[in-house]
Protein backbone atom coordinates (compact mmCIF):
# COMPACT_ATOMS: atom_id res chain seq x y z
CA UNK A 1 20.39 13.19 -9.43
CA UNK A 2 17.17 11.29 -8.56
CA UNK A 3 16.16 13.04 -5.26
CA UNK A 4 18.10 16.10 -4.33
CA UNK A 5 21.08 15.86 -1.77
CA UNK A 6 19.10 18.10 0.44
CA UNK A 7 15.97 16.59 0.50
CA UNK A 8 17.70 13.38 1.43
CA UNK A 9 19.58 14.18 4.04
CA UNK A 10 16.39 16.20 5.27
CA UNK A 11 14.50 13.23 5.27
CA UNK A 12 17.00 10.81 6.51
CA UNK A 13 17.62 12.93 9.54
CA UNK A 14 13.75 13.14 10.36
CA UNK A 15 13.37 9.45 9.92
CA UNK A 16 15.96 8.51 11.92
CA UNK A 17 15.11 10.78 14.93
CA UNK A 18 13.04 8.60 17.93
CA UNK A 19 12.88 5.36 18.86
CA UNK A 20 12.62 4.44 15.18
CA UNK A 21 16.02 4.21 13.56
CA UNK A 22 17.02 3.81 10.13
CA UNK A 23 20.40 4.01 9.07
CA UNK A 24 22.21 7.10 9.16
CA UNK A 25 25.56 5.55 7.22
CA UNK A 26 27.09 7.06 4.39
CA UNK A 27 25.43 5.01 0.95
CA UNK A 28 27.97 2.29 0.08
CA UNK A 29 29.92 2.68 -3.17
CA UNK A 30 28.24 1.98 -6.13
CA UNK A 31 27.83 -1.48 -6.70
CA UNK A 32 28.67 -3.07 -3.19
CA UNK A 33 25.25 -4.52 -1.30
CA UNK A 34 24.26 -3.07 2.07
CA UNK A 35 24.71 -5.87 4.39
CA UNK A 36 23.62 -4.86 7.85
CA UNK A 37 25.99 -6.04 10.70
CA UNK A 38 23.88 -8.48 13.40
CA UNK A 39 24.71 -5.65 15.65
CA UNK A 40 23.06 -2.91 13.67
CA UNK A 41 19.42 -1.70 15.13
CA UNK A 42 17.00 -2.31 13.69
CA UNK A 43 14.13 0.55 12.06
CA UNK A 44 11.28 1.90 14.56
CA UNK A 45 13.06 0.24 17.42
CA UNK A 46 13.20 -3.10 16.55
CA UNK A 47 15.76 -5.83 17.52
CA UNK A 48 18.93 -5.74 15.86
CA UNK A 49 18.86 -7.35 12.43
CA UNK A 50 19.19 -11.25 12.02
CA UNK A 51 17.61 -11.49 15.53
CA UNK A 52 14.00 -13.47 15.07
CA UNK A 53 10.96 -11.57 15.55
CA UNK A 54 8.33 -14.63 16.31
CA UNK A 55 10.56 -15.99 19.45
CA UNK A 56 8.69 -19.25 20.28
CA UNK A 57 8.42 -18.27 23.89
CA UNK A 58 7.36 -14.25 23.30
CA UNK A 59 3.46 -13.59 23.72
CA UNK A 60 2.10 -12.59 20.41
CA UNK A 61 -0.21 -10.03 22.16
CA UNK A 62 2.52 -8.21 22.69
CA UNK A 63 3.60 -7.37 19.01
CA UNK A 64 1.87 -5.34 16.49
CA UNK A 65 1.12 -5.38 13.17
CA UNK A 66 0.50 -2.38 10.77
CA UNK A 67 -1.20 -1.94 7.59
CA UNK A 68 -1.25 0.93 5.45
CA UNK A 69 -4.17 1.63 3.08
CA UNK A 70 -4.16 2.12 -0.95
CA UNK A 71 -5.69 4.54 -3.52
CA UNK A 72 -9.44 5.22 -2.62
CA UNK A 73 -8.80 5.97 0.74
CA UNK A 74 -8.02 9.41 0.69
CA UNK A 75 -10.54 12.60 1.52
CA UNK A 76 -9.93 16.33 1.98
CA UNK A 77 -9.17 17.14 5.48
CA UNK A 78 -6.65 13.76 5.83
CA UNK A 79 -3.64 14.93 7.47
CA UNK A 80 -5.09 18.08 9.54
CA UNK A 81 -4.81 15.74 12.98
CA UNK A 82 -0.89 14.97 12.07
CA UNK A 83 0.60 18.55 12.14
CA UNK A 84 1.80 18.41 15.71
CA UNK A 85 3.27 15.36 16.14
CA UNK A 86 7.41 15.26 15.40
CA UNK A 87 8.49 15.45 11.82
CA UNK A 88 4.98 15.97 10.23
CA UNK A 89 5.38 19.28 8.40
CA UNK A 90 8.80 18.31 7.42
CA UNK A 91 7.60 15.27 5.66
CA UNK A 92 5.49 17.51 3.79
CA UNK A 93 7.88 20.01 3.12
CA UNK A 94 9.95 17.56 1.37
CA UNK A 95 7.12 16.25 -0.44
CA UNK A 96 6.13 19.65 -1.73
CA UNK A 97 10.24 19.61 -3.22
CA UNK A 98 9.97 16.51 -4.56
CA UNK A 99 6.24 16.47 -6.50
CA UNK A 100 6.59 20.34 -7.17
CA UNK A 101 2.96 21.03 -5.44
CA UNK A 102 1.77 21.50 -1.95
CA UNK A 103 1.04 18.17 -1.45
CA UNK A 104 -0.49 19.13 2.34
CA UNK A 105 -2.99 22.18 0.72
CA UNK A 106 -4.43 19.66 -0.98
CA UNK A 107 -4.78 16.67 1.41
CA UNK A 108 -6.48 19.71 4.00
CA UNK A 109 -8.44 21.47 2.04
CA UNK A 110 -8.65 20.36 -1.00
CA UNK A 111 -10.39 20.54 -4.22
CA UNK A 112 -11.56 16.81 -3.81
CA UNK A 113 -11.52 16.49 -7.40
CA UNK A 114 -7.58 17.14 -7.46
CA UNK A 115 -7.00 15.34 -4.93
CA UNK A 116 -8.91 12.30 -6.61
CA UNK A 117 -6.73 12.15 -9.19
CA UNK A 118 -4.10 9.30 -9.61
CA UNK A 119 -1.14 11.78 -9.99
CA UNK A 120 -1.96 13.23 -6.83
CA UNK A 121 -3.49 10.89 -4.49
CA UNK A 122 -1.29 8.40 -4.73
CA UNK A 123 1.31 10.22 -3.27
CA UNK A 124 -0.69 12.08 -0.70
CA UNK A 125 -2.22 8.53 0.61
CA UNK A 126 1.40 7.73 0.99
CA UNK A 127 2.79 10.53 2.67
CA UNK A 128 -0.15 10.50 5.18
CA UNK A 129 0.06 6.80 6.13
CA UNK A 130 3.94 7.14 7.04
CA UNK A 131 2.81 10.29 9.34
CA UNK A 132 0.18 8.49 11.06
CA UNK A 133 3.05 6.43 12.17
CA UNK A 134 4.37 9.42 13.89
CA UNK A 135 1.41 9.72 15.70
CA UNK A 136 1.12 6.24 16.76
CA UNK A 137 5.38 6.41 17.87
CA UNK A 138 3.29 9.49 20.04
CA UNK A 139 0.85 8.13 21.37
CA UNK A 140 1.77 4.41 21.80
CA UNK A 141 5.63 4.04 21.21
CA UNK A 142 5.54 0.18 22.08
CA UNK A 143 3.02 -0.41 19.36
CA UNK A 144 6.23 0.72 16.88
CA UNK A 145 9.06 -1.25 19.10
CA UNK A 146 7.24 -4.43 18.90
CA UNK A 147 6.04 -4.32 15.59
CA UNK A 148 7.03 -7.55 13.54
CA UNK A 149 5.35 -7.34 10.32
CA UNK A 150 3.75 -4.73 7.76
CA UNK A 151 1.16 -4.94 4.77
CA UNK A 152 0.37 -2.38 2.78
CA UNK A 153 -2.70 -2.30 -0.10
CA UNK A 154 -1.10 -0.83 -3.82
CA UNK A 155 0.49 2.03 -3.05
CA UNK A 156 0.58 1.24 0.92
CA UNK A 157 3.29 -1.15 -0.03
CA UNK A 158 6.00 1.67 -0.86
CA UNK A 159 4.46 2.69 3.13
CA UNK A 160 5.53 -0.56 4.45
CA UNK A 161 8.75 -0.84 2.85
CA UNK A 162 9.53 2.44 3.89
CA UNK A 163 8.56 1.54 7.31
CA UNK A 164 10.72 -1.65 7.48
CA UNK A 165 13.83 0.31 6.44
CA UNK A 166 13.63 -1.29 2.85
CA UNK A 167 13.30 2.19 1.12
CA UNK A 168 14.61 5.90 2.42
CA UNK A 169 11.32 8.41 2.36
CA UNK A 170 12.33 10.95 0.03
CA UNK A 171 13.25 8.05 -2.76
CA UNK A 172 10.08 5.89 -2.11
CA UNK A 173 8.20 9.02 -2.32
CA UNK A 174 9.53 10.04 -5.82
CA UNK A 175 9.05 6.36 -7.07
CA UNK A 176 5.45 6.75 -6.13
CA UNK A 177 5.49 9.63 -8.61
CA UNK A 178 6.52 8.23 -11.09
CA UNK A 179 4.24 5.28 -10.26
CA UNK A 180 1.22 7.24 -10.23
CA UNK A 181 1.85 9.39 -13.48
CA UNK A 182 2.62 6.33 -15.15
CA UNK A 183 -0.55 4.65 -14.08
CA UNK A 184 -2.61 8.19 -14.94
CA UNK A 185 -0.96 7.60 -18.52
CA UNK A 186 -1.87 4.22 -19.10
CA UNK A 187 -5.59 4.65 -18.27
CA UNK A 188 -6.06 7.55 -20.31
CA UNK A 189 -5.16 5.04 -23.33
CA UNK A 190 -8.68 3.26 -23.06
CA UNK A 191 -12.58 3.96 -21.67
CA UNK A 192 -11.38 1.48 -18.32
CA UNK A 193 -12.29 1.40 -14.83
CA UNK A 194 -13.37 -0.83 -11.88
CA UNK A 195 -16.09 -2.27 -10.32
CA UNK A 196 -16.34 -3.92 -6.66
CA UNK A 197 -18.29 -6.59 -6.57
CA UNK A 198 -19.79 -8.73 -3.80
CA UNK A 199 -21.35 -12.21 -5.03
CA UNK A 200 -22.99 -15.04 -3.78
CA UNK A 201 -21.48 -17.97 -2.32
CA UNK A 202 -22.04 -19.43 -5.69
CA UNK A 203 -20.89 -17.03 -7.57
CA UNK A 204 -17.85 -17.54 -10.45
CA UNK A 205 -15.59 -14.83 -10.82
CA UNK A 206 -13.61 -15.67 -13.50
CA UNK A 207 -16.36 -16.61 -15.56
CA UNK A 208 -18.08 -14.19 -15.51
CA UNK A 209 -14.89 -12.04 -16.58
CA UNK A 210 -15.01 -14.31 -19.79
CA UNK A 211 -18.68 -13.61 -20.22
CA UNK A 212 -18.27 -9.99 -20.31
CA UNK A 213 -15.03 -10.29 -22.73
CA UNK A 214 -17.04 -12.34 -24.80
CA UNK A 215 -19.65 -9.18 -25.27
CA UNK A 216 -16.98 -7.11 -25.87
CA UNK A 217 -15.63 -9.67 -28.62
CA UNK A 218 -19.74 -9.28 -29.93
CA UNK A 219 -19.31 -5.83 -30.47
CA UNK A 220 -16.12 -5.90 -32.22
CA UNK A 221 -13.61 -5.31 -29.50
CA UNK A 222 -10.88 -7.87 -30.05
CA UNK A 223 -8.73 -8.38 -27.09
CA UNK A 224 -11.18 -6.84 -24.11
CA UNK A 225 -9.68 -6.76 -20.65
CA UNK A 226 -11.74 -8.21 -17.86
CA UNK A 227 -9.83 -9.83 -14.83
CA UNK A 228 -10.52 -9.73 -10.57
CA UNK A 229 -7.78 -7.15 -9.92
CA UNK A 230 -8.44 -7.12 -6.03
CA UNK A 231 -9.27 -9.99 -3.77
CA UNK A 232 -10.34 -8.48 -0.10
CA UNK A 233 -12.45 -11.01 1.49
CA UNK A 234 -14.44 -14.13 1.04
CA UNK A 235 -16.42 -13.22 -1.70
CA UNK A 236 -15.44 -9.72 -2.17
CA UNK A 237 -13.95 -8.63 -5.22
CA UNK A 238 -12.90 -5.70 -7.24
CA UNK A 239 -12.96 -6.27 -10.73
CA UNK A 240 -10.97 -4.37 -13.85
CA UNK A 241 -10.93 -3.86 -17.28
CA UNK A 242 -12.53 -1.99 -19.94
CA UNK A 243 -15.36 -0.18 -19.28
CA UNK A 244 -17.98 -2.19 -22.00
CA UNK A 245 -16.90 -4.83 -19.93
CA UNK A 246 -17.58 -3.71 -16.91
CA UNK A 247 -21.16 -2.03 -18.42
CA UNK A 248 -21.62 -6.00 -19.12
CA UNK A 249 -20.95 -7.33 -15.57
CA UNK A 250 -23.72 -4.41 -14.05
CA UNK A 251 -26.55 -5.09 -16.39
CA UNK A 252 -26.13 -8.83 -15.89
CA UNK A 253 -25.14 -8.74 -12.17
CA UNK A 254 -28.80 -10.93 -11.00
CA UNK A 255 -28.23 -13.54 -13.43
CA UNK A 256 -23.69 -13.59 -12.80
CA UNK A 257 -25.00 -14.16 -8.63
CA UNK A 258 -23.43 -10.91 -7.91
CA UNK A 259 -25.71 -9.38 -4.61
CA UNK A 260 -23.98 -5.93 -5.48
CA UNK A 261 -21.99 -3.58 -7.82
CA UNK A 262 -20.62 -0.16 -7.39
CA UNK A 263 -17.84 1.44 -9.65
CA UNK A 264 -14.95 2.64 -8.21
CA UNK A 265 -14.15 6.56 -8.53
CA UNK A 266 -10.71 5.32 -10.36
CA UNK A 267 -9.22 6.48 -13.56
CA UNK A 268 -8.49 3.34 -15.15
CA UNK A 269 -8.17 -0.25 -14.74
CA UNK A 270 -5.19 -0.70 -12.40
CA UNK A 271 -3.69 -3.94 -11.52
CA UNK A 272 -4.50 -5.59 -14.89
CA UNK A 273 -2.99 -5.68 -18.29
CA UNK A 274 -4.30 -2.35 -19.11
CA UNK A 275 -1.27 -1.21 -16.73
CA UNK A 276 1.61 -2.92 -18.77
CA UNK A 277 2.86 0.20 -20.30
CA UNK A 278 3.17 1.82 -17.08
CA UNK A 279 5.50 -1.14 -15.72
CA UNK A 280 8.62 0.16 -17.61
CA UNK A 281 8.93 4.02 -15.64
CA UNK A 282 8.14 1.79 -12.31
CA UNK A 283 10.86 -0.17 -13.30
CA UNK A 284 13.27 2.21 -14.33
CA UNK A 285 13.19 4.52 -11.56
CA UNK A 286 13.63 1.42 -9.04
CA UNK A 287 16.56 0.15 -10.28
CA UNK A 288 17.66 4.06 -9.14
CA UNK A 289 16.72 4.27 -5.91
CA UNK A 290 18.54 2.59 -2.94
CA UNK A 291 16.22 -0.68 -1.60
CA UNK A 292 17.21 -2.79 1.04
CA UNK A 293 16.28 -5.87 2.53
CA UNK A 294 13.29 -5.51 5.03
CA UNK A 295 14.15 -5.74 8.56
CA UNK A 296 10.40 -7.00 9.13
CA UNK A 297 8.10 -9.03 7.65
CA UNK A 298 6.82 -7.20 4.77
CA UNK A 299 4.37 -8.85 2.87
CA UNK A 300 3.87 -8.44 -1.75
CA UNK A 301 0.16 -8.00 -2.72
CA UNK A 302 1.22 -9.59 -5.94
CA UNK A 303 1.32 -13.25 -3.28
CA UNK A 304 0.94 -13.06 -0.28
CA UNK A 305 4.47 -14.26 1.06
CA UNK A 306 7.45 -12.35 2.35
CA UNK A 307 9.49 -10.68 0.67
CA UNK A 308 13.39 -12.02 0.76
CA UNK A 309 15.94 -9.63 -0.86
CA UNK A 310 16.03 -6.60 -2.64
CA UNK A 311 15.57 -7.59 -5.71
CA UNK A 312 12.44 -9.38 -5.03
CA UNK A 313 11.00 -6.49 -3.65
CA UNK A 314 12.06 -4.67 -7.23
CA UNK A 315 10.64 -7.40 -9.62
CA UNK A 316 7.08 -7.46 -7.16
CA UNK A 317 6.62 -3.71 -6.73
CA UNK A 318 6.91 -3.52 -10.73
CA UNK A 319 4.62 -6.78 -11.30
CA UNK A 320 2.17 -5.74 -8.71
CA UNK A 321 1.23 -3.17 -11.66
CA UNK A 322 -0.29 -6.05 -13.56
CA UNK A 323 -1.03 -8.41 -11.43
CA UNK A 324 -4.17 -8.57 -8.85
CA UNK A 325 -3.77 -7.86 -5.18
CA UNK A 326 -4.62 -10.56 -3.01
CA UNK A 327 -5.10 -8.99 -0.32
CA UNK A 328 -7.37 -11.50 1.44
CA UNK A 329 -4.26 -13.74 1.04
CA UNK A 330 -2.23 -11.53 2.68
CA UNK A 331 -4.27 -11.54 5.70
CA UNK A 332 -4.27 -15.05 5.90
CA UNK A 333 -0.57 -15.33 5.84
CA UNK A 334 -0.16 -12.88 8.70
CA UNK A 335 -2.84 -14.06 10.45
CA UNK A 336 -2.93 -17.51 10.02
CA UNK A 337 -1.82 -19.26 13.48
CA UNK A 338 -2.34 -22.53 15.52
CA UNK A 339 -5.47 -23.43 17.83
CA UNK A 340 -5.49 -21.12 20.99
CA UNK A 341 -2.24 -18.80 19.92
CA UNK A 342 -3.10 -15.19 20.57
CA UNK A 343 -3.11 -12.46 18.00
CA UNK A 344 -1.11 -9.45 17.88
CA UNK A 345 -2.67 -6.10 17.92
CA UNK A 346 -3.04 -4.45 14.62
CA UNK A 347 -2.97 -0.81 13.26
CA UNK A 348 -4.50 0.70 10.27
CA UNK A 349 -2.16 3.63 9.43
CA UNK A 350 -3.68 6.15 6.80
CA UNK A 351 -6.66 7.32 5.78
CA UNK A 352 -10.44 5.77 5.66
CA UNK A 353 -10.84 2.37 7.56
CA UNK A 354 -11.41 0.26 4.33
CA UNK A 355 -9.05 -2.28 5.40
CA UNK A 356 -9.96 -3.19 9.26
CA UNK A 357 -13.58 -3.52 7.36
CA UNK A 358 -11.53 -6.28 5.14
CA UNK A 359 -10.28 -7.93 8.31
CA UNK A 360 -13.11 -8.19 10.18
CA UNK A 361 -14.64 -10.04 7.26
CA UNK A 362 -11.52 -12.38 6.63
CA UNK A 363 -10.26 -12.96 10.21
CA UNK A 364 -12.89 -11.64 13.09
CA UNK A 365 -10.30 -12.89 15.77
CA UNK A 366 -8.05 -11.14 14.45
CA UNK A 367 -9.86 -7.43 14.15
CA UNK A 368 -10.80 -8.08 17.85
CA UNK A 369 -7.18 -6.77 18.44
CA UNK A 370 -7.43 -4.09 15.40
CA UNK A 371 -7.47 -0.16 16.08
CA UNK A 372 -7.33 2.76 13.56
CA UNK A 373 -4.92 5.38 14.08
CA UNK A 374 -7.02 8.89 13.31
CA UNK A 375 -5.88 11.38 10.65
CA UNK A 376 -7.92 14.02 11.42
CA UNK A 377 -8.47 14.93 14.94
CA UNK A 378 -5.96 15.98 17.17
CA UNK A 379 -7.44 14.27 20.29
CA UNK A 380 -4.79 11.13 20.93
């Protein structure tokens, strides 16, 4: 069995407590789709499903929007402020079944270098962003109820899912497992790694990518990997591939426009090529698990748009692997909006504030709505 019986039902049950309500129906029988009723509630107190979100008349300063935060994000001591809000240590309790570790030991206190690791902070970024949504269903329950869309960055996206009722908790979390060790694998094929980059106005991405493969092809490395594998903001970039390449893209930064550099403390060069053998275990373990359709908007990093069925969201989580996130596309989509229309108010859900920082440089309308819910603290 993929997750056990117990931690399924354990999770289920906590997820489904609140105003936030996921299904709590038997699974259908194998091979029959889960087709919600127009009467059935939807998750985290929304409307039923099939009823619009956007209604032309409703004020959009009264809905919310949540993002959830990627690898990168996470420190030791994340989590600590969560403990006493409803369902928290059971989320980790279940986590600690499912990975085999105690997942909150090491988001608390540590060792940072543990907790760096793929393996392990993919998981714990995950776990912590879904119980910061306890904490906001705490301390603001109508920022849940009128929530109409969701965006999470890499692994934030098995967050959002999970908050739209797309994915149960204790199967998303195992997923993200096997995500992570995959991705740990595959970058400990090849010297990789990335580098964020922000350029001038002028500057051109993609060739200087090419540039840098080309100096890898120079010193005898057919077949180099160099590709933007995140776009966050108007000329912000993360860039991937391997590390000669990267070397390349430093020492010539002045002359490629770019104002500055800084590696990333990553393994390996995620979201390009370099992850293709890790696509298969993704794959695998997601035709397993149980997805349904999203009862919110729930937006793929691999394009920006919605995503429509199940097995979109199976054949995007998998490419997203390979394939850069653009996440300043993203924000545009949810953002975007006619002359005068107000925005909604927006959460950041998870550790580190990387991605209101994003925001505010893509849409500063938009961030004048934005708040970050706090991981650490206990003060609401």
């Amino acid at each position: 069995m993929l997750v056990s019986g117990a931690c399924r039902t354990k999770v289920r049950s906590l997820v489904s407590l609140r105003d936030r309500r996921l299904s709590t129906s038997q699974p259908d029988p194998p091979g029959k789709t889960h087709h919600p009723s127009p009467e059935t509630p939807g998750p985290f107190g929304q409307p039923p499903v099939g009823q619009p979100r956007w209604r032309p008349k409703k004020d959009p300063s009264d809905c919310s929007v949540l993002l959830f935060p990627g690898q990168g994000s996470q420190f030791v001591g994340m989590g600590r402020g969560l403990l006493k809000y409803p369902n928290v240590k059971e989320m980790f309790t279940v986590a600690q079944k499912i990975l085999g570790y105690d997942l909150l030991s090491l988001c608390t206190e540590g060792p940072e270098e543990e907790l760096r690791k793929t393996v392990h902070c993919q998981p714990a970024v995950f776990v912590t962003s879904l119980a910061a949504v306890e904490r906001l269903n705490h301390v603001n329950p109508k920022a849940i109820e009128t929530c109409v869309a969701a965006a999470g960055f890499s692994v934030g996206e098995f967050a959002a899912l999970v908050f739209s009722g797309a994915m149960d908790y204790a199967e998303a979390l195992y997923a993200v497992k096997v995500r992570a060790e995959a991705m740990q694998k595959a970058s400990e094929l090849v010297p990789s790694g990335m580098l964020s980059v922000v350029g001038r106005p002028q500057a051109q991405y993609k060739h200087a990518c090419l540039q840098a493969k080309e100096h890898c092809k120079s010193l005898g490395m057919e077949d180099a990997v160099c590709s933007v594998a995140n776009y966050l903001f108007p000329d912000g970039r993360v860039i991937a591939g391997h590390q000669k390449a990267l070397d390349f893209l430093q020492q010539n930064s002045r002359r490629l426009e770019f104002m500055r550099t800084k590696p990333l403390p990553v393994s390996g060069a995620f979201h390009t090529e370099l992850m293709q053998s890790a696509t298969e275990p993704l794959r695998d373990v997601l035709r397993q698990v149980e997805i349904r359709r999203p009862e919110i908007n729930v937006y793929s990093n691999v394009d920006g748009k919605r995503y429509m069925n199940e097995s979109h969201v199976r054949r995007q989580l998998v490419k997203q692997l390979v394939s850069p996130v653009k996440w300043e596309q993203t924000l545009h989509e949810i953002f975007e909006r006619t002359q005068g229309r107000k925005f909604p108010h927006t959460y950041e859900l998870g550790p580190g504030k990387q991605l209101g920082a994003t925001l505010q440089k893509c849409n500063r309308k938009a961030f004048t709505n934005y708040s970050h819910v706090e991981v650490t603290t206990h003060e609401d």
